[in-house]
Protein backbone atom coordinates (compact mmCIF):
# COMPACT_ATOMS: atom_id res chain seq x y z
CA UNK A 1 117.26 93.35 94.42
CA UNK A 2 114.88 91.90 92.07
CA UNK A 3 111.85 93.16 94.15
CA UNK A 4 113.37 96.84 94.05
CA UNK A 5 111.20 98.59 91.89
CA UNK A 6 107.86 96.56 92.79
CA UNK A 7 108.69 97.44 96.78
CA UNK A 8 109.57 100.69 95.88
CA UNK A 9 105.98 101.11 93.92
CA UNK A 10 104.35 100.04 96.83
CA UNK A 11 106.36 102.35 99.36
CA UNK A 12 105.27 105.72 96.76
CA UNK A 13 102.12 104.90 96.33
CA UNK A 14 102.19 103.80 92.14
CA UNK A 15 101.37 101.74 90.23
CA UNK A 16 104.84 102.06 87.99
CA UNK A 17 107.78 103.55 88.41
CA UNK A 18 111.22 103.80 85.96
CA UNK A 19 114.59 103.62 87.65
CA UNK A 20 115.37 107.36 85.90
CA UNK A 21 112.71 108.93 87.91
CA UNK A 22 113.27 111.75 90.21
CA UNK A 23 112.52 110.58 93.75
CA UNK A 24 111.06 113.92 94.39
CA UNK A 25 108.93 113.82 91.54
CA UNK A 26 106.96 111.20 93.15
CA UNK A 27 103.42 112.55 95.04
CA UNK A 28 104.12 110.48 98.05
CA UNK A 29 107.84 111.86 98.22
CA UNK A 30 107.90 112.57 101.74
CA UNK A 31 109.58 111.89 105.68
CA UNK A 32 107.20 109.54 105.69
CA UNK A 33 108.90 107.86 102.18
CA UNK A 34 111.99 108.03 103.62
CA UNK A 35 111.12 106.38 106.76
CA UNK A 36 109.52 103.51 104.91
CA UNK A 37 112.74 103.28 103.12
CA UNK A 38 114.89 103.18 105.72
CA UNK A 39 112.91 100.24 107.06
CA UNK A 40 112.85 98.36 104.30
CA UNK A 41 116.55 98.23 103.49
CA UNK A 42 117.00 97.24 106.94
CA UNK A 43 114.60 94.58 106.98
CA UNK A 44 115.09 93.22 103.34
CA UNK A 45 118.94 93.75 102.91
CA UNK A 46 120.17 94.27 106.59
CA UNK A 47 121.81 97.50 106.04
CA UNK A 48 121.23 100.51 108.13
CA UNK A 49 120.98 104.03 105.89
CA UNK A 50 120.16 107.57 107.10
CA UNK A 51 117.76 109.99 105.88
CA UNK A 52 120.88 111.98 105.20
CA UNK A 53 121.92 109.78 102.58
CA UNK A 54 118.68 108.67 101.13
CA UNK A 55 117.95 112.28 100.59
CA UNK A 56 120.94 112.74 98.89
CA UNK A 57 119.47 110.50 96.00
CA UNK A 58 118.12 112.24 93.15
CA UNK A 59 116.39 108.84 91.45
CA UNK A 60 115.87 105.80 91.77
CA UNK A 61 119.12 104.50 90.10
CA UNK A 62 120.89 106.65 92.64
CA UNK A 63 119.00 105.02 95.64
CA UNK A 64 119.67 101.69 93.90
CA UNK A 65 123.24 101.86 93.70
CA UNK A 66 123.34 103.38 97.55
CA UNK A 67 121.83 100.01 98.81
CA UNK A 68 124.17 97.91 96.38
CA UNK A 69 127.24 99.84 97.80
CA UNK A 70 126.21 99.70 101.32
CA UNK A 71 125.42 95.05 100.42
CA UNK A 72 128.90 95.11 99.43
């Protein structure tokens, strides 16, 4: 997970990001986003999570822990 936040700066289009950040805050916040996201746990971790549950994530914490709960 050490490559969260840098990944996750490249998937919403910044050049920073803080792990307290609204997900929707973010200009690139879109289907698109979640898409990417989707892929990328999949390839990088080897988990499968739905839009459903992504969306549910308010920030980037929240996302975080999703993908550390779904590892485990």
């Amino acid at each position: 997970m050490k490559d969260f936040e840098n990944d996750m700066c490249e998937i919403l289009e910044v050049d920073s990001l803080d792990l307290t950040d609204e997900l929707r805050s973010f200009d690139a916040w879109d289907s698109l986003a979640v898409l990417s996201i989707i892929s990328y746990c999949d390839t990088n971790y080897g988990i499968n999570i739905s839009a459903d549950t992504i969306n549910q994530c308010e920030t980037l914490q929240n996302l975080k822990d999703v993908i550390i709960n779904y590892r485990s």
